[in-house]
N, C-alpha and C. Protein backbone atom coordinates (compact mmCIF):
# COMPACT_ATOMS: atom_id res chain seq x y z
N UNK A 1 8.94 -10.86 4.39
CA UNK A 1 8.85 -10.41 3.02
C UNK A 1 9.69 -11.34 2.16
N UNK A 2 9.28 -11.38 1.34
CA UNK A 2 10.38 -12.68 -0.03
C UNK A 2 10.35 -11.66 -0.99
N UNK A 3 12.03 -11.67 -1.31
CA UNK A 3 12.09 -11.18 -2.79
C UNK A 3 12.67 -12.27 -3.71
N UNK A 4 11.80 -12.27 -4.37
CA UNK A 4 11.95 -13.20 -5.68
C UNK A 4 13.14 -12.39 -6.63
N UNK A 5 14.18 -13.27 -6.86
CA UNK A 5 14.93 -12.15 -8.33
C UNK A 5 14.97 -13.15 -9.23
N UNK A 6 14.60 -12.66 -10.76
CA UNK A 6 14.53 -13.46 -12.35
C UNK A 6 16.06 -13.32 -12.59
N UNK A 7 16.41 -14.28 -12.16
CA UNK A 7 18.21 -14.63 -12.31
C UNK A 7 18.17 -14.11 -13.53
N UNK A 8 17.83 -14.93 -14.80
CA UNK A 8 18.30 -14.50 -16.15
C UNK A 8 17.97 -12.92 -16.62
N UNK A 9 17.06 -12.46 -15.95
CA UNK A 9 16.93 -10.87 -16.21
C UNK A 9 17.89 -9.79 -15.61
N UNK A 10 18.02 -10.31 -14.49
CA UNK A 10 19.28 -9.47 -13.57
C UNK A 10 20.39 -10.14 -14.27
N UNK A 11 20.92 -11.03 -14.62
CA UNK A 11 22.22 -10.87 -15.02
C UNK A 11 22.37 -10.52 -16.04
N UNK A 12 21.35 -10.46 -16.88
CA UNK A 12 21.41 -10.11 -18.62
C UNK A 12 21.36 -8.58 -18.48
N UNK A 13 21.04 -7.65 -17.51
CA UNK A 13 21.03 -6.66 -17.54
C UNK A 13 21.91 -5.44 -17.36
N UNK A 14 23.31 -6.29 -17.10
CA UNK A 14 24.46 -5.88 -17.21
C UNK A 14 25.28 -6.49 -18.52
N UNK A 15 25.58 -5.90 -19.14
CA UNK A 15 27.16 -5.82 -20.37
C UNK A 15 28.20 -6.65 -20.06
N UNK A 16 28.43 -7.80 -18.82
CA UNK A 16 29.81 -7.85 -18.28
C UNK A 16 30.44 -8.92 -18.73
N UNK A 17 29.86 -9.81 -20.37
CA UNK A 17 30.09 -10.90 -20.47
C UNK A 17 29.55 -11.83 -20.22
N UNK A 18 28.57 -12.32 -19.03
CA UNK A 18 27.70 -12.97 -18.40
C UNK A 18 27.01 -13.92 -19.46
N UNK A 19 26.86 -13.79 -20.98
CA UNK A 19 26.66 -15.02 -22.21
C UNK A 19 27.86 -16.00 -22.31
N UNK A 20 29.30 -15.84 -21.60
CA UNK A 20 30.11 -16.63 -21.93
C UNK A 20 30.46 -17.84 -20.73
N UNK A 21 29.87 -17.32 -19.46
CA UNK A 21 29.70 -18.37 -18.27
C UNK A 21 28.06 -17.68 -17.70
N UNK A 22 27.18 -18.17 -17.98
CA UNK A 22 26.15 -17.54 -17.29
C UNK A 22 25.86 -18.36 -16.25
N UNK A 23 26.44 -19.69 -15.96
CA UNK A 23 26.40 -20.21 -14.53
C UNK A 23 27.33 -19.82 -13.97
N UNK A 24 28.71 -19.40 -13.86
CA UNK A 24 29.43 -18.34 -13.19
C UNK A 24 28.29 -16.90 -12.67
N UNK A 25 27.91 -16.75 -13.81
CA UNK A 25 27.49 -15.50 -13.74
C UNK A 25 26.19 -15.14 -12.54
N UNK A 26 25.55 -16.22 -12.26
CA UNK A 26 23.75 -16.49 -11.92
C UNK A 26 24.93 -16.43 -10.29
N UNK A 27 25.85 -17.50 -10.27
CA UNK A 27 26.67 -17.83 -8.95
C UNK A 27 26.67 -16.53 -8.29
N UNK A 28 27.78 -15.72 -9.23
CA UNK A 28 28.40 -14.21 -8.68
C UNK A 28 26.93 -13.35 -8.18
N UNK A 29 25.90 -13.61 -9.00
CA UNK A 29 24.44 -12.81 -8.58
C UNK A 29 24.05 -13.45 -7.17
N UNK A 30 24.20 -14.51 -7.05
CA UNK A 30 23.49 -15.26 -6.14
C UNK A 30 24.26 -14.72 -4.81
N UNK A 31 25.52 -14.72 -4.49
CA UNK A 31 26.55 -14.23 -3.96
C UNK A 31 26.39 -13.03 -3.77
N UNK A 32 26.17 -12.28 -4.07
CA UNK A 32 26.00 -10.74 -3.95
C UNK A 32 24.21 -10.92 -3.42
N UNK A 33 23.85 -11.80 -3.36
CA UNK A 33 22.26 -11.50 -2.80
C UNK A 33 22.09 -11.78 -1.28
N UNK A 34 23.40 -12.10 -0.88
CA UNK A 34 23.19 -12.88 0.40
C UNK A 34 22.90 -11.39 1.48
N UNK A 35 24.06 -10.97 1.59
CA UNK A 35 23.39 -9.42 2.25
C UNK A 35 22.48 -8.56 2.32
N UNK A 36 21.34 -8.98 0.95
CA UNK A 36 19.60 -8.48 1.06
C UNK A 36 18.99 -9.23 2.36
N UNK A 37 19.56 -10.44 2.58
CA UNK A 37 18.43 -11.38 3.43
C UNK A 37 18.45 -10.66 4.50
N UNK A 38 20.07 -9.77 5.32
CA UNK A 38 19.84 -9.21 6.56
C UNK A 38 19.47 -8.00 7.03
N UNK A 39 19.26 -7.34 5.62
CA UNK A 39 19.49 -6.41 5.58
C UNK A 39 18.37 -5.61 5.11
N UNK A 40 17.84 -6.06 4.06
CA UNK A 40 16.67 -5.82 3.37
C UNK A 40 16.65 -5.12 1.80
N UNK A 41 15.52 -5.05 1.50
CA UNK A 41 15.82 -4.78 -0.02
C UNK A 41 14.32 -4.27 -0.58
N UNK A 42 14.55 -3.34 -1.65
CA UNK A 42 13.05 -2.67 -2.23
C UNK A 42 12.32 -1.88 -0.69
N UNK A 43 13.40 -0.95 -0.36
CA UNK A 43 12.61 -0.37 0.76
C UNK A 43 11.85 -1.01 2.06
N UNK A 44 12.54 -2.64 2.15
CA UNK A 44 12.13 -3.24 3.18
C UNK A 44 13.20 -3.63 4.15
N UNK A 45 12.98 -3.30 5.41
CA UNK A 45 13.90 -3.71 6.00
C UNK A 45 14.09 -5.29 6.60
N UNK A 46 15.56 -5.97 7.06
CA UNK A 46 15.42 -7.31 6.98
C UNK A 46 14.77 -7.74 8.04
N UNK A 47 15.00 -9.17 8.54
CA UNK A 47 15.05 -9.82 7.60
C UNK A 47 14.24 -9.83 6.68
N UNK A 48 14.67 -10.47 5.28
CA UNK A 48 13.95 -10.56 3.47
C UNK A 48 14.18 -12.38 3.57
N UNK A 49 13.23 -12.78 2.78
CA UNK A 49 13.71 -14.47 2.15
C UNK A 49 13.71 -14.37 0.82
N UNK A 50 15.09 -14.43 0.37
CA UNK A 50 15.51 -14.21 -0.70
C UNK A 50 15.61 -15.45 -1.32
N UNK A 51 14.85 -15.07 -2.83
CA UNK A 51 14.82 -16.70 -3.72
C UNK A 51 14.90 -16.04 -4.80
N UNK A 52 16.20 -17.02 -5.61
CA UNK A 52 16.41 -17.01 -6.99
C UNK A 52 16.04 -17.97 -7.72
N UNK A 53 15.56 -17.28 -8.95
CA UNK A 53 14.68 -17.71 -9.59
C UNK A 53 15.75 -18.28 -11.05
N UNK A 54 16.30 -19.48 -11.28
CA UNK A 54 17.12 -19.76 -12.15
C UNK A 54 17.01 -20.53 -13.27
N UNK A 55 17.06 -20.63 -14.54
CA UNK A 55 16.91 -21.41 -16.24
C UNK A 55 18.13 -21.83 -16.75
N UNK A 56 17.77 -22.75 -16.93
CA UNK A 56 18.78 -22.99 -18.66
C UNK A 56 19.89 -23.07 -18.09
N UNK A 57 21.07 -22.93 -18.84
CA UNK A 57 22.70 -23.31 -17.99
C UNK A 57 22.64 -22.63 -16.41
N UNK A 58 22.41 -22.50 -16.04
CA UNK A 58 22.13 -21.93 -14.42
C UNK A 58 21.27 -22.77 -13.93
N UNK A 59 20.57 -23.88 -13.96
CA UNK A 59 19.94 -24.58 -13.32
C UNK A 59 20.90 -25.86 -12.32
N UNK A 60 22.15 -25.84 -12.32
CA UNK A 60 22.84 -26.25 -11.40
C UNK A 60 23.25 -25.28 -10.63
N UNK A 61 23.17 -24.30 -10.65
CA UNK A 61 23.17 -23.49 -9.46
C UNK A 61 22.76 -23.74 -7.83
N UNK A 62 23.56 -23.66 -7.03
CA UNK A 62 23.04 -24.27 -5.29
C UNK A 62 22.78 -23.20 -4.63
N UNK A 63 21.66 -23.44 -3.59
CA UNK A 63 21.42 -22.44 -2.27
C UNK A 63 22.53 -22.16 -1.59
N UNK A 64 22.52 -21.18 -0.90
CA UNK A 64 23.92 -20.81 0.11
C UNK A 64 22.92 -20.34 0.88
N UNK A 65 23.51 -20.13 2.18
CA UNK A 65 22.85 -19.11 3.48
C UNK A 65 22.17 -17.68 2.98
N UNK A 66 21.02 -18.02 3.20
CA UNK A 66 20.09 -16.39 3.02
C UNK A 66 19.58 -16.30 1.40
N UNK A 67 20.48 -17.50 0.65
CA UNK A 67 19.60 -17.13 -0.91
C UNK A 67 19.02 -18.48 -0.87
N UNK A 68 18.21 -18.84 -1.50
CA UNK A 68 17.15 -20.41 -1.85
C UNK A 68 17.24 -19.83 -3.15
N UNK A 69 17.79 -21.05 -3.80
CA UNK A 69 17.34 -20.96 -5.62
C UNK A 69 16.71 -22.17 -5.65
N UNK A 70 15.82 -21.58 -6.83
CA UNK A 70 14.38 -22.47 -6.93
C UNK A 70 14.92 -22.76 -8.34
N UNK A 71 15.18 -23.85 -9.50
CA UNK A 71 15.51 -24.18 -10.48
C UNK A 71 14.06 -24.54 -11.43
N UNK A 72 13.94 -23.40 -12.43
CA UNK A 72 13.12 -24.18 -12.98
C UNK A 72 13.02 -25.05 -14.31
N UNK A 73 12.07 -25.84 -14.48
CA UNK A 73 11.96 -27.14 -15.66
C UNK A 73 12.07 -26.51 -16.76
N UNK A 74 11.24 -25.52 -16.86
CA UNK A 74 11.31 -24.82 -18.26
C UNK A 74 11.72 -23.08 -18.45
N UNK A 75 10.94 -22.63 -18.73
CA UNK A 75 11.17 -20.73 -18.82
C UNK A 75 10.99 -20.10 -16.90
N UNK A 76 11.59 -19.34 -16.72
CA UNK A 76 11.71 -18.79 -15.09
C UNK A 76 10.54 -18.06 -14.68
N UNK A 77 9.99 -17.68 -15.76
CA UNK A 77 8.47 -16.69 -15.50
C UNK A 77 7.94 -17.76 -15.09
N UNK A 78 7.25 -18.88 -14.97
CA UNK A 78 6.27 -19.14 -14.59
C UNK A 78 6.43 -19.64 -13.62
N UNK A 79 7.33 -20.15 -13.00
CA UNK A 79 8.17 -20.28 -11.75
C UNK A 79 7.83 -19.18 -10.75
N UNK A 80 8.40 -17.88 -11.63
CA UNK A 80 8.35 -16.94 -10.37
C UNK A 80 6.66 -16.01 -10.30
N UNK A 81 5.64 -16.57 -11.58
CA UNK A 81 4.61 -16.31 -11.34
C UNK A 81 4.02 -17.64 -10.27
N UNK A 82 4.16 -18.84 -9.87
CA UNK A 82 3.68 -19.66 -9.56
C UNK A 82 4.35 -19.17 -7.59
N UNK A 83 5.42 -18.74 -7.75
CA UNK A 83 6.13 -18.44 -6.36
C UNK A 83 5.65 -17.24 -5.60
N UNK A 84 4.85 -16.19 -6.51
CA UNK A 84 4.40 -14.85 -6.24
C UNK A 84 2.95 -15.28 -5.38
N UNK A 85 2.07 -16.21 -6.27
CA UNK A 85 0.91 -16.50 -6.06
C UNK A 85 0.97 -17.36 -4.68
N UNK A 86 1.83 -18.15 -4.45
CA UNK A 86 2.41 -18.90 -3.17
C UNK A 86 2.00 -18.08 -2.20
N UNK A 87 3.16 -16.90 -2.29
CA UNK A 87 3.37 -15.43 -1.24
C UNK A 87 2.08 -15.07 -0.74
N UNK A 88 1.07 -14.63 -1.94
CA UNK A 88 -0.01 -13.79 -1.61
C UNK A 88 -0.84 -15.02 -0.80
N UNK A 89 -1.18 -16.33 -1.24
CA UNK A 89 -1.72 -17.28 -0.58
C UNK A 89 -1.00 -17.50 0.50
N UNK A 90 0.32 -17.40 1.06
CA UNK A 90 0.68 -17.38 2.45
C UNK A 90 0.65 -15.80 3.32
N UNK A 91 -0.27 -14.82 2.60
CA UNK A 91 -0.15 -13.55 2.93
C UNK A 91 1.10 -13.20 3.37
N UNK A 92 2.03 -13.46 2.78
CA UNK A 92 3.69 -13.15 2.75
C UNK A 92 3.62 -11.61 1.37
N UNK A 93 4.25 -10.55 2.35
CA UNK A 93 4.41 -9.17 1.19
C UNK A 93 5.85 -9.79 0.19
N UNK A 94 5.93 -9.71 -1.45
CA UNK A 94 6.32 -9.61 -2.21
C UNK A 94 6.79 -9.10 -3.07
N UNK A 95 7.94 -9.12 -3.31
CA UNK A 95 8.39 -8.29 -4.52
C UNK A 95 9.45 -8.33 -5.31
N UNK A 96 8.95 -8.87 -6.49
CA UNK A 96 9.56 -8.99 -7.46
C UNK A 96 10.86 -9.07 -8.33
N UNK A 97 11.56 -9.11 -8.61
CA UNK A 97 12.81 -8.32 -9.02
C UNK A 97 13.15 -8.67 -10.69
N UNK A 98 12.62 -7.85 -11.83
CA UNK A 98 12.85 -8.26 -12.54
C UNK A 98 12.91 -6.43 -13.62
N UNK A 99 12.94 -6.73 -15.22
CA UNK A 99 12.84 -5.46 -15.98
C UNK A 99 11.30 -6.21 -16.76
N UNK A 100 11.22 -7.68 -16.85
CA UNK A 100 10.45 -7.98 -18.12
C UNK A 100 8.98 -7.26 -17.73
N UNK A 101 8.69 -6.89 -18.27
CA UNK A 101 7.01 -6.06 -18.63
C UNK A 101 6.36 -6.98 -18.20
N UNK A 102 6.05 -8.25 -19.15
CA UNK A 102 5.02 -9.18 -19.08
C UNK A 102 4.88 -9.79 -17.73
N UNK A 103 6.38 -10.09 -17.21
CA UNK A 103 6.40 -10.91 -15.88
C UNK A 103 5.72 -9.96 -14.88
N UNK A 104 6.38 -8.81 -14.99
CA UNK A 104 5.43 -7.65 -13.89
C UNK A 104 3.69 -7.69 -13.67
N UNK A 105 3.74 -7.61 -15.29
CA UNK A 105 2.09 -7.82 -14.85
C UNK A 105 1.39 -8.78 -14.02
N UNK A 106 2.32 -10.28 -14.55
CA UNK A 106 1.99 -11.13 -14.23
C UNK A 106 1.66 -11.74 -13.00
N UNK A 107 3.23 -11.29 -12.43
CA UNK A 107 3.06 -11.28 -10.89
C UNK A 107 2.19 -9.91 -9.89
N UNK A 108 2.11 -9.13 -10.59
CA UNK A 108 1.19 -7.76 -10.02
C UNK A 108 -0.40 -8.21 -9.69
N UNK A 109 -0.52 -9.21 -10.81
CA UNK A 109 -2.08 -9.75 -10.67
C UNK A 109 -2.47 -10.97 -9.17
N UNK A 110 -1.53 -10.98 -8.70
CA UNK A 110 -1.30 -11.80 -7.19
C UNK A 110 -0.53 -10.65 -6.57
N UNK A 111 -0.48 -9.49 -6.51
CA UNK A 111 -0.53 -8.52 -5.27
C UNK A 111 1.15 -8.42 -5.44
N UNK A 112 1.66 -9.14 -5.71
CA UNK A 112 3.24 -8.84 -5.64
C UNK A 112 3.32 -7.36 -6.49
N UNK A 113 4.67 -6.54 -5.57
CA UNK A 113 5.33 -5.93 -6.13
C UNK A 113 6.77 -5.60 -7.04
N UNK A 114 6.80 -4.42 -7.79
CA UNK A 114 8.16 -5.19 -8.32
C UNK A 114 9.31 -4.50 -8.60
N UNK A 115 10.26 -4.80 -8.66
CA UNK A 115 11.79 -3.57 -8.65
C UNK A 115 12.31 -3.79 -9.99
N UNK A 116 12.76 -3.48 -10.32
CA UNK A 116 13.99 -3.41 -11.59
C UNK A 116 15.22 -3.87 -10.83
N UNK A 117 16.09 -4.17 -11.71
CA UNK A 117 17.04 -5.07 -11.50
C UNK A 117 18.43 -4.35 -11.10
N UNK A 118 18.36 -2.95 -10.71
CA UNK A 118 19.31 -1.89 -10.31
C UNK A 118 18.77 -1.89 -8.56
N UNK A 119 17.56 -2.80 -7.73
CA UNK A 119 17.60 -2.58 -7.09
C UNK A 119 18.71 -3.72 -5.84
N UNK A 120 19.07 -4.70 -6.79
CA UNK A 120 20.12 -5.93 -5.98
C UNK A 120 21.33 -5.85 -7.37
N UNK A 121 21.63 -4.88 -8.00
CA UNK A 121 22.83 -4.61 -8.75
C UNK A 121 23.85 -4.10 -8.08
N UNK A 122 23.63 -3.30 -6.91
CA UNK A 122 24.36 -2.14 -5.86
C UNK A 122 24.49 -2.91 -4.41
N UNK A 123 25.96 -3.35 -3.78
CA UNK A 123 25.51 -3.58 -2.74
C UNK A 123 24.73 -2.80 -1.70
N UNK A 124 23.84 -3.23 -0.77
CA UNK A 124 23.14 -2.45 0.15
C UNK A 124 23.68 -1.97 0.65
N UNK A 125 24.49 -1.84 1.17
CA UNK A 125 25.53 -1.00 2.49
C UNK A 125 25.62 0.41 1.29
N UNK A 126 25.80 0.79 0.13
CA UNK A 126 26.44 1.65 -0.26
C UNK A 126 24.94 2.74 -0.59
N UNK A 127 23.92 1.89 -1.10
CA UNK A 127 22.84 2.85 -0.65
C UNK A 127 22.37 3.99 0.52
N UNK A 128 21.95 4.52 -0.04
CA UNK A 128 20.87 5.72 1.46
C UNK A 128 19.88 5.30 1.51
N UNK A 129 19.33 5.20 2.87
CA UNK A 129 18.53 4.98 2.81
C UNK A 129 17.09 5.51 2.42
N UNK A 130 16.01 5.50 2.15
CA UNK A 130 15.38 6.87 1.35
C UNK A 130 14.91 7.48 2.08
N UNK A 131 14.45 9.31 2.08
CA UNK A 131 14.38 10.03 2.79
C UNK A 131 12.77 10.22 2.87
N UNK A 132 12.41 10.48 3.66
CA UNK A 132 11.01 11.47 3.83
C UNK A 132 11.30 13.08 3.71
N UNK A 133 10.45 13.85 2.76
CA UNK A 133 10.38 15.08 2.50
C UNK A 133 11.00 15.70 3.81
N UNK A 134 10.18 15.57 5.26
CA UNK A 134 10.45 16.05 6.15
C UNK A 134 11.82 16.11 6.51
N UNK A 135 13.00 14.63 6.47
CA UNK A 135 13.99 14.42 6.45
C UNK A 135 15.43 15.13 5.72
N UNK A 136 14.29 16.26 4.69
CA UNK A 136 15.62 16.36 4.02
C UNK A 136 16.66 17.54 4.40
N UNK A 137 17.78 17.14 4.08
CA UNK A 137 18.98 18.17 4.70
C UNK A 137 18.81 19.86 4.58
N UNK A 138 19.10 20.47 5.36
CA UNK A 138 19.07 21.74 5.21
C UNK A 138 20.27 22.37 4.50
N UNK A 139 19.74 23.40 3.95
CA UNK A 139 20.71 23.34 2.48
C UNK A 139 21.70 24.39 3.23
N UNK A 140 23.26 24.39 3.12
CA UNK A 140 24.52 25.06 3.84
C UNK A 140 24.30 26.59 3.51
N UNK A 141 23.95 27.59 4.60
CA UNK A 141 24.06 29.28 4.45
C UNK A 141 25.00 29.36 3.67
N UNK A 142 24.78 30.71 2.47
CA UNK A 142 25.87 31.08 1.79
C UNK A 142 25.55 32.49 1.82
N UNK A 143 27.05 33.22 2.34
CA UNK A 143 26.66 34.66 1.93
C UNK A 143 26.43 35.27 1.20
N UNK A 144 25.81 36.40 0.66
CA UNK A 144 24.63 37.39 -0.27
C UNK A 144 25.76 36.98 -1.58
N UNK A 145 26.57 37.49 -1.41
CA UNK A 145 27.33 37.88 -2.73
C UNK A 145 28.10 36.77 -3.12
N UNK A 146 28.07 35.47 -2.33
CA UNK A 146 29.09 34.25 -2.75
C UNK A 146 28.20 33.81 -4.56
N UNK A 147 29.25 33.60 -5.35
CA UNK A 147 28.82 32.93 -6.33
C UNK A 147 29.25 31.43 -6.73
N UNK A 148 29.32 31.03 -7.65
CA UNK A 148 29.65 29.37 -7.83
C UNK A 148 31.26 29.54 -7.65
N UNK A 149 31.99 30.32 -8.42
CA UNK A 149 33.68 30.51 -8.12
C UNK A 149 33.99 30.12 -6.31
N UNK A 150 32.96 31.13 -5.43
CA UNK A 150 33.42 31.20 -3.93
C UNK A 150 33.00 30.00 -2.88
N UNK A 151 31.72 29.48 -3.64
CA UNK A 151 31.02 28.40 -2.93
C UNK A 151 31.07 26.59 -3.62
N UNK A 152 31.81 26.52 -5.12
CA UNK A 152 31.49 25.18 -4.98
C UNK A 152 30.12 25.29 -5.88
N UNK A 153 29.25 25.56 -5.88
CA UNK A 153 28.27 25.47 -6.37
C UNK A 153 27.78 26.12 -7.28
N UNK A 154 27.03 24.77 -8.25
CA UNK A 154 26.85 24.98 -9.77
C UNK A 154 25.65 24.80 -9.81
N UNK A 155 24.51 25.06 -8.94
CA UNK A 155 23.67 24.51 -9.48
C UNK A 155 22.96 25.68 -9.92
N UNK A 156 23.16 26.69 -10.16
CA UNK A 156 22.73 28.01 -11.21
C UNK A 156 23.03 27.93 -12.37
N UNK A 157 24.06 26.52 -12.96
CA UNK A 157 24.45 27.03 -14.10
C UNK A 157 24.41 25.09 -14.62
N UNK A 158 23.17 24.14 -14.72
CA UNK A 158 23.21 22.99 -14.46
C UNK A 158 22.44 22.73 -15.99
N UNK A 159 22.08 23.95 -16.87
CA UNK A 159 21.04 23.58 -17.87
C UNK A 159 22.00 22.99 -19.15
N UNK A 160 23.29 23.11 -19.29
CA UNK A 160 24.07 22.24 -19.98
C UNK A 160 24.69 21.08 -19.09
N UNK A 161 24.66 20.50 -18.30
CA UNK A 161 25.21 19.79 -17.65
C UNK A 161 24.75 18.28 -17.36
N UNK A 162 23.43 18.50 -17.32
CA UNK A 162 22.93 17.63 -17.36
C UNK A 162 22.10 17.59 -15.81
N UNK A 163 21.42 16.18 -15.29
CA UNK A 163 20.94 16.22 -14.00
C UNK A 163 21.90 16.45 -13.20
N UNK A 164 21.41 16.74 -11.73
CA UNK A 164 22.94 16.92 -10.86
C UNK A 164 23.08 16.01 -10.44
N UNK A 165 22.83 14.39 -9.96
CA UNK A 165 23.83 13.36 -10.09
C UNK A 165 23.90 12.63 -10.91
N UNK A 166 23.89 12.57 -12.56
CA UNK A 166 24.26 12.27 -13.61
C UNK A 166 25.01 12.81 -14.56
N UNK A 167 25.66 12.15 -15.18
CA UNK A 167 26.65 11.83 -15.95
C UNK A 167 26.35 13.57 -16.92
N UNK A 168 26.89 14.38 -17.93
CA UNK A 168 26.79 15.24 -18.65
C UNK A 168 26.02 14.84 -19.95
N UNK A 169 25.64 15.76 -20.26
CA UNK A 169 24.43 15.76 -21.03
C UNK A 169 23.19 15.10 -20.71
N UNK A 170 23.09 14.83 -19.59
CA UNK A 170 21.68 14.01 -19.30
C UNK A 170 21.30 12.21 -19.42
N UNK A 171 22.46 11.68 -20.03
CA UNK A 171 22.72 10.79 -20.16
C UNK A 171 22.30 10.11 -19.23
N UNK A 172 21.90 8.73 -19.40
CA UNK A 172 22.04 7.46 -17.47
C UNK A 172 22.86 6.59 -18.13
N UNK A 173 23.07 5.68 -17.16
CA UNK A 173 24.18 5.10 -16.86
C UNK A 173 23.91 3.39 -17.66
N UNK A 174 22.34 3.65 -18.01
CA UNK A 174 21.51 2.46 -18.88
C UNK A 174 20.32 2.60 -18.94
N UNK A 175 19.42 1.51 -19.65
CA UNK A 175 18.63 2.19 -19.91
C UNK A 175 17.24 2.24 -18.47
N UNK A 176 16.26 2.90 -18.44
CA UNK A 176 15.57 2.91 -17.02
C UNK A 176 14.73 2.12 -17.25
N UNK A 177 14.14 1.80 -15.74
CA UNK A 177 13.71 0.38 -16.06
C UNK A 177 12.22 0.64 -16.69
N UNK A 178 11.84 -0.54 -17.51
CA UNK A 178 10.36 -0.31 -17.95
C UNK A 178 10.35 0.53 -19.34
N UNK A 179 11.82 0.35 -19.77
CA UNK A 179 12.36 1.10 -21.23
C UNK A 179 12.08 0.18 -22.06
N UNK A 180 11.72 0.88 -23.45
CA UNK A 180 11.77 -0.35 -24.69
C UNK A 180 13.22 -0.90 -24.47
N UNK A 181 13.16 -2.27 -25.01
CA UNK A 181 14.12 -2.95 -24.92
C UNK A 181 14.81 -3.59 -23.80
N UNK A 182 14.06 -3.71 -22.95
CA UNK A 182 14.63 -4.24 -21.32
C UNK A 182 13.65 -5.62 -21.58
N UNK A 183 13.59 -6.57 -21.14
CA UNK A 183 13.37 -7.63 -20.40
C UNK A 183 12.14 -8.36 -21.60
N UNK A 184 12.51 -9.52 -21.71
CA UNK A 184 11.69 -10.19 -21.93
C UNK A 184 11.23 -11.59 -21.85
């Protein structure tokens, strides 16, 4: 499997400064990608051949073990549309890693699939892995009369609170992927 990631979309998709060294920045991404290759990534398990897809001040950027950055001449979309179409012509499964709309399509039209950029933001180790319905935990006996005071548990009383693993009031943590204003 190859996952392609749109360097400039994944790093722009964090707040962290990343406009003031964005070849630092593409580096620190690239670095944090090395543990997809063994591991796997977008619900695939490894090994992955992981290639970054890099522009503009980030085009001196170097390969390390398990990432290949591919530098391109001009804009990174067509790079990583030209690298998708590769995949499907080497019947290699694909997928994507980007927020931009257009690029999705783009690469969708050569069979690739595609993640948002929260899916190589998190190292892998700290993920779960995802469950099958069948898989899921059986929820802890509580006796007749225990209420949230005796048990810990709020989830009778969650309609001001927000989701139950998010933040209060319903809030996320940014915006989701495939939101106005993500990627272009």
């Amino acid at each position: 499997m190859r996952l392609i990631v749109d360097a400039a979309n994944v790093v722009g998709s964090v707040p962290d400064g990343w406009w003031r060294d964005r070849r630092g920045a593409t580096e620190r991404l690239r670095d944090s990608l090395v543990p997809y290759a063994a591991v796997g990534a977008a619900g695939r398990p490894g090994p992955v051949e992981v290639v970054l897809v890099v522009e503009g001040a980030a085009r001196g950027v170097e390969s390390v073990p398990g990432v290949r950055v591919e530098a391109a001449a001009g804009g990174g979309d067509d790079l990583i549309v030209e690298l998708a179409a590769r995949a499907a012509a080497d019947g290699a499964d694909c997928v994507v890693v980007t927020a931009d709309r257009e690029l999705r399509r783009r690469v969708a039209a050569h069979g690739a699939e595609c993640a948002g950029p929260r899916t190589v933001r998190r190292p892998p180790e700290r993920r779960p892995a995802p469950r099958r319905p069948s898989e899921a935990r059986p929820r802890e006996a509580q006796p007749p009369d225990a209420g949230p005071d005796q048990t810990g548990d709020r989830t009778a009383d969650r309609s001001t609170d927000g989701p139950p693993d998010g933040p209060p009031g319903g809030l996320s943590d940014g915006p989701s992927e495939g939101s106005p204003g993500e990627g272009t």
